[in-house]
Protein backbone atom coordinates (compact mmCIF):
# COMPACT_ATOMS: atom_id res chain seq x y z
CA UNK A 1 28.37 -44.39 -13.61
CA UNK A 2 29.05 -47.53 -15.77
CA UNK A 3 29.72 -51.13 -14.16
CA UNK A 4 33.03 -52.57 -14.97
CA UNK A 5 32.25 -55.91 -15.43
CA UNK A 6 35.89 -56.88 -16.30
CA UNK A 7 36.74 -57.41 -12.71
CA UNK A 8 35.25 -60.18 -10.58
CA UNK A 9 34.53 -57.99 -7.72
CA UNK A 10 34.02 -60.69 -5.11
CA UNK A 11 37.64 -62.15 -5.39
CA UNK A 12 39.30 -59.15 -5.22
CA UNK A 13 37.00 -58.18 -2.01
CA UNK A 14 37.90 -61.57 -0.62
CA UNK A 15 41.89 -60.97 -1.25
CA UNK A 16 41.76 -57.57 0.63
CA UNK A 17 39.79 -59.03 3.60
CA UNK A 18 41.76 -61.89 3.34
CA UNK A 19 44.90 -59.95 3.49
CA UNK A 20 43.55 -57.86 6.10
CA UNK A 21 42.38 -61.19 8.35
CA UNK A 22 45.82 -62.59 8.08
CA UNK A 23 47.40 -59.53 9.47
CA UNK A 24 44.82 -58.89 12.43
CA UNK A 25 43.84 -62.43 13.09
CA UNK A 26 46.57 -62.45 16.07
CA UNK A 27 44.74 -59.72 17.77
CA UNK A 28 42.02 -62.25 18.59
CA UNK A 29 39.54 -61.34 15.68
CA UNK A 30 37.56 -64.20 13.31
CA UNK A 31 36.42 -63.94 9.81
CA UNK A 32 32.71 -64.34 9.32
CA UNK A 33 31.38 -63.30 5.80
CA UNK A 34 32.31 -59.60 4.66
CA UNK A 35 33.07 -59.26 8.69
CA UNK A 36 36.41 -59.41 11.18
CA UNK A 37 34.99 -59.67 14.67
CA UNK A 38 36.40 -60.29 18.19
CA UNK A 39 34.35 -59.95 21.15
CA UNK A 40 35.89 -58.21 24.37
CA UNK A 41 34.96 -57.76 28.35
CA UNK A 42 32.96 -61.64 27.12
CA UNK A 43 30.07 -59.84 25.33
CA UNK A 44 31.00 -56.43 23.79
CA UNK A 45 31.86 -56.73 19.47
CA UNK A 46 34.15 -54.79 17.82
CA UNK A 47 33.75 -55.32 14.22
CA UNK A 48 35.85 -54.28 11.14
CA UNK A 49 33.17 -54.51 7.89
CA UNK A 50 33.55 -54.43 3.93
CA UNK A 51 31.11 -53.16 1.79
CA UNK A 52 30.75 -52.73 -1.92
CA UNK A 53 28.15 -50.47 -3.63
CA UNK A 54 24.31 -51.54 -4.87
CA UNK A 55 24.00 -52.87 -8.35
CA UNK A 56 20.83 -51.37 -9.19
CA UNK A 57 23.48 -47.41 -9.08
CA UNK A 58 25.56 -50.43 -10.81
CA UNK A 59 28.39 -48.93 -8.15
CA UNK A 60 29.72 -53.05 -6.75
CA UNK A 61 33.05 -51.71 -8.11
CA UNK A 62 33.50 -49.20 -4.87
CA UNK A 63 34.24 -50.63 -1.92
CA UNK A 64 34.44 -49.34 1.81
CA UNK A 65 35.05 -50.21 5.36
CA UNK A 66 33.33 -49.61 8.42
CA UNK A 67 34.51 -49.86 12.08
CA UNK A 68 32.18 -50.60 14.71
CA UNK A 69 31.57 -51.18 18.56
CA UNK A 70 28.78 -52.81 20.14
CA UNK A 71 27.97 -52.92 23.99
CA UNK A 72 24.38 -54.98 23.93
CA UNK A 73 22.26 -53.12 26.47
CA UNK A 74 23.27 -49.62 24.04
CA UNK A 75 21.52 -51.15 21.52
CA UNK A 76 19.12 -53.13 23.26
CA UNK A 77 18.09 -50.66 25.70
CA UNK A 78 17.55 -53.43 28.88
CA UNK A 79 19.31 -53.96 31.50
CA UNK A 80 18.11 -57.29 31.70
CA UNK A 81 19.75 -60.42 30.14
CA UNK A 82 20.61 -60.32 26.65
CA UNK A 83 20.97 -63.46 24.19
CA UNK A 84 24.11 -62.78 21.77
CA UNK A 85 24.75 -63.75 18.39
CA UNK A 86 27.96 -65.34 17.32
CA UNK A 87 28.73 -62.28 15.62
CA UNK A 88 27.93 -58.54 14.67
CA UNK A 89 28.58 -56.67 11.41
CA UNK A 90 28.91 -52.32 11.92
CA UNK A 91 25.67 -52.29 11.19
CA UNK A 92 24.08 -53.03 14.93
CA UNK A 93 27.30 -51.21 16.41
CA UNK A 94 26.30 -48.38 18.58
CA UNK A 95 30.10 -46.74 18.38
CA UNK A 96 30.27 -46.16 14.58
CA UNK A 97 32.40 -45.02 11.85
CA UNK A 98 34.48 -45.43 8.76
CA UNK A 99 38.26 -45.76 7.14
CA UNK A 100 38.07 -42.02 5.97
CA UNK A 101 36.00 -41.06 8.97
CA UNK A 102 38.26 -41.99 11.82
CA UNK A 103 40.50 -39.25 10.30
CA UNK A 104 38.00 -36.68 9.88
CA UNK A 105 36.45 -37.09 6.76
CA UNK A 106 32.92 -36.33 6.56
CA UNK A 107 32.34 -39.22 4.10
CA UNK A 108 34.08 -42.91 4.03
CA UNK A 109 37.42 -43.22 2.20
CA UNK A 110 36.25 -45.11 -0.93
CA UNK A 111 38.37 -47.91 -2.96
CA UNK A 112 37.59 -48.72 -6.68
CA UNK A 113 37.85 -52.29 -7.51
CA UNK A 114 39.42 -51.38 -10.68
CA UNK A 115 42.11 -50.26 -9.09
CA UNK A 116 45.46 -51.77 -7.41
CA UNK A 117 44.06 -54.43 -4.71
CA UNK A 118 47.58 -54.48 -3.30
CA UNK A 119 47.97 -51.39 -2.56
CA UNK A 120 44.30 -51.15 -0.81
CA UNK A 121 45.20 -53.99 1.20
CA UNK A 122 48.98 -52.50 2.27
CA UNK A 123 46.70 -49.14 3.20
CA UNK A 124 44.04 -50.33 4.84
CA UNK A 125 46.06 -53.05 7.08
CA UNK A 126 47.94 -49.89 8.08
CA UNK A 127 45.27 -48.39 9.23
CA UNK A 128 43.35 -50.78 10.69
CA UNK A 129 46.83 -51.87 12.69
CA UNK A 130 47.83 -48.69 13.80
CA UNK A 131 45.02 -46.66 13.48
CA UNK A 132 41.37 -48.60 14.98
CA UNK A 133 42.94 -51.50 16.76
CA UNK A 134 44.74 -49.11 19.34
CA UNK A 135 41.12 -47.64 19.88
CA UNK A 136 39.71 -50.37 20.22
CA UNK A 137 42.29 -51.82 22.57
CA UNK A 138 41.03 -48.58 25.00
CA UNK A 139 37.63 -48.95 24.35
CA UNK A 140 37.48 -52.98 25.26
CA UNK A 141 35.36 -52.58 28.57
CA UNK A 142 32.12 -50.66 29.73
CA UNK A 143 34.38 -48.65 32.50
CA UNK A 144 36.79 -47.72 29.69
CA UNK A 145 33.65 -46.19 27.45
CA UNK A 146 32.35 -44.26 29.90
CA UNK A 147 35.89 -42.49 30.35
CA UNK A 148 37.37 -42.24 26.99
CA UNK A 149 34.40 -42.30 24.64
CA UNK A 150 34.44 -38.73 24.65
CA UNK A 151 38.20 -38.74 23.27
CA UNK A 152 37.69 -40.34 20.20
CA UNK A 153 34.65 -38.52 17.89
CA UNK A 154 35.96 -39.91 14.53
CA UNK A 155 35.06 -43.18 15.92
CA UNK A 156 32.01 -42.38 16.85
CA UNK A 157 30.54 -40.76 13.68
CA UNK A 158 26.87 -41.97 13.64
CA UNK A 159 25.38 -41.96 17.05
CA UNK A 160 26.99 -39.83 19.32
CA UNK A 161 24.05 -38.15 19.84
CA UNK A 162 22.59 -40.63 22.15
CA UNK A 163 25.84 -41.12 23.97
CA UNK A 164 24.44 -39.83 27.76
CA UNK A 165 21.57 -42.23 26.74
CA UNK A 166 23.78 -45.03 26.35
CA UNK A 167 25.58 -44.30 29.57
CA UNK A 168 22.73 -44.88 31.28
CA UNK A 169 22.26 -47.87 30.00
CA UNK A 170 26.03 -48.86 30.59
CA UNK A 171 25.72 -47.25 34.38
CA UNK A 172 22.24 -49.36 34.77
CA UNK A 173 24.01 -52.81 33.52
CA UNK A 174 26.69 -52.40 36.07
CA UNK A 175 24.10 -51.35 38.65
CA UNK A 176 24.66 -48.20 39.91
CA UNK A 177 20.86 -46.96 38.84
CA UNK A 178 21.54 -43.55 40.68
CA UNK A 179 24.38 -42.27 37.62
CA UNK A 180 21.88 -44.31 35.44
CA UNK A 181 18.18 -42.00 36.27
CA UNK A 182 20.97 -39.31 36.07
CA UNK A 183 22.37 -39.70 32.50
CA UNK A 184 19.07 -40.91 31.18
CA UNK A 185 17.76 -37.71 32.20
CA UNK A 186 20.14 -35.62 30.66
CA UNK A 187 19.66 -36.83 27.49
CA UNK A 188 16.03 -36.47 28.06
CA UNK A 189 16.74 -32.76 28.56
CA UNK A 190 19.17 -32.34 25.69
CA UNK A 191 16.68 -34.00 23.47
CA UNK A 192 13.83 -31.57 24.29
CA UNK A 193 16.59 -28.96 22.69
CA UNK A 194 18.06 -30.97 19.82
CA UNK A 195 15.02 -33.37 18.16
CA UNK A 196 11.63 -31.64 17.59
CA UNK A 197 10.01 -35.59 16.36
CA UNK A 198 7.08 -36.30 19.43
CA UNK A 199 7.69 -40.22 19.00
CA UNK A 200 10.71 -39.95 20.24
CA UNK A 201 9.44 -38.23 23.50
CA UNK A 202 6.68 -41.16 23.49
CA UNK A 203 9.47 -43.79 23.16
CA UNK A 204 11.47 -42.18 26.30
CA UNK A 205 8.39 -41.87 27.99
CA UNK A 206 7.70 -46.16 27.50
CA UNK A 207 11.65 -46.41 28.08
CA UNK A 208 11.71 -44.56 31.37
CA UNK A 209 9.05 -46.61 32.55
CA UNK A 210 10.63 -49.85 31.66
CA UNK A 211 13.89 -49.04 33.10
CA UNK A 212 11.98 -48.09 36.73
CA UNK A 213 12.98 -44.55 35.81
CA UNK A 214 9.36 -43.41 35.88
CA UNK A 215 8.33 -40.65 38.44
């Protein structure tokens, strides 16, 4: 694949964001970088990301964007305080996905910089307006993912696996420990069918006994 350096590929990244910013910015998300971001329920992210392809497969002319939703003690895996950053790109997000994905595509929806940047941004605002925000309006509090998480599998493309794992860790930040042993045992059990890797049986093992789960 040959590099098209006729196009300054940061400017016409920057007009699509920018265009997409200007018509999400009322639902309460900031621009920071390559990232539109918005926190809800005071400390969970939901972050809309751009990305362009690696020089070195000289692909920077390709361009794709990720949706994402992060609830700290999912990634963190404590239920004890957790220090936030400003910000999160889709890359710490523990709900996961893709323009392209969120509609069933097993691969992201890709846009070539050569290409018409209007018409990107007129697609993707559509999307993101009528397709992700309304998702992520449901999924805005820990109650709300443990109910509806299930509903919406395009979203959550990368690491479903783990989601009874990450109800437990929801269940054990709002306290009720007893749905929290539960779930994290489930997984534990689905795991011992699903992954054949040992360390990950180790890291439960150190997990369990950090979270007071240990028998």
């Amino acid at each position: 694949m040959k590099q098209d350096n006729s196009i300054n590929v940061t400017e016409r990244i920057n007009s699509i964001e920018n265009a997409v910013y200007a018509a999400i910015k009322k639902y309460g998300f900031r621009k920071y970088g390559r990232t539109l971001h918005r926190r809800v329920s005071d400390d969970i992210s939901q972050s809309i990301t751009f990305f362009c392809g690696q020089s070195y497969l000289n692909a920077t002319h390709l361009m794709w964007v990720e949706t994402g939703i992060r609830v700290p003690e999912c990634v963190e895996r404590t239920f004890g305080p957790i220090e936030l950053k400003k910000h999160y790109s889709t890359v710490p997000c523990n709900i996961r996905s893709s323009l392209g994905q969120i509609d069933g595509q097993k691969t992201s929806e890709i846009f070539d910089l050569r290409g018409d940047i209007t018409s990107y941004s007129e697609k993707i605002i559509d999307k993101v307006v009528n397709r992700v925000i309304p998702v992520f309006d449901i999924l805005s509090s820990r109650e709300s993912i443990l109910i509806h998480r299930k509903e919406y599998p395009t979203f959550d493309y990368w690491d479903r696996h783990l989601m009874l794992l990450e109800e437990s860790m929801i269940y054990g930040h709002l306290g009720d420990m007893d749905k929290a042993k539960e779930s994290f045992f489930k997984y534990v059990e689905l795991a011992r069918i699903q992954c054949k890797n040992p360390s990950h049986f180790r890291y439960l093992d150190e997990l369990a006994v950090k979270l007071g789960f240990a028998e």
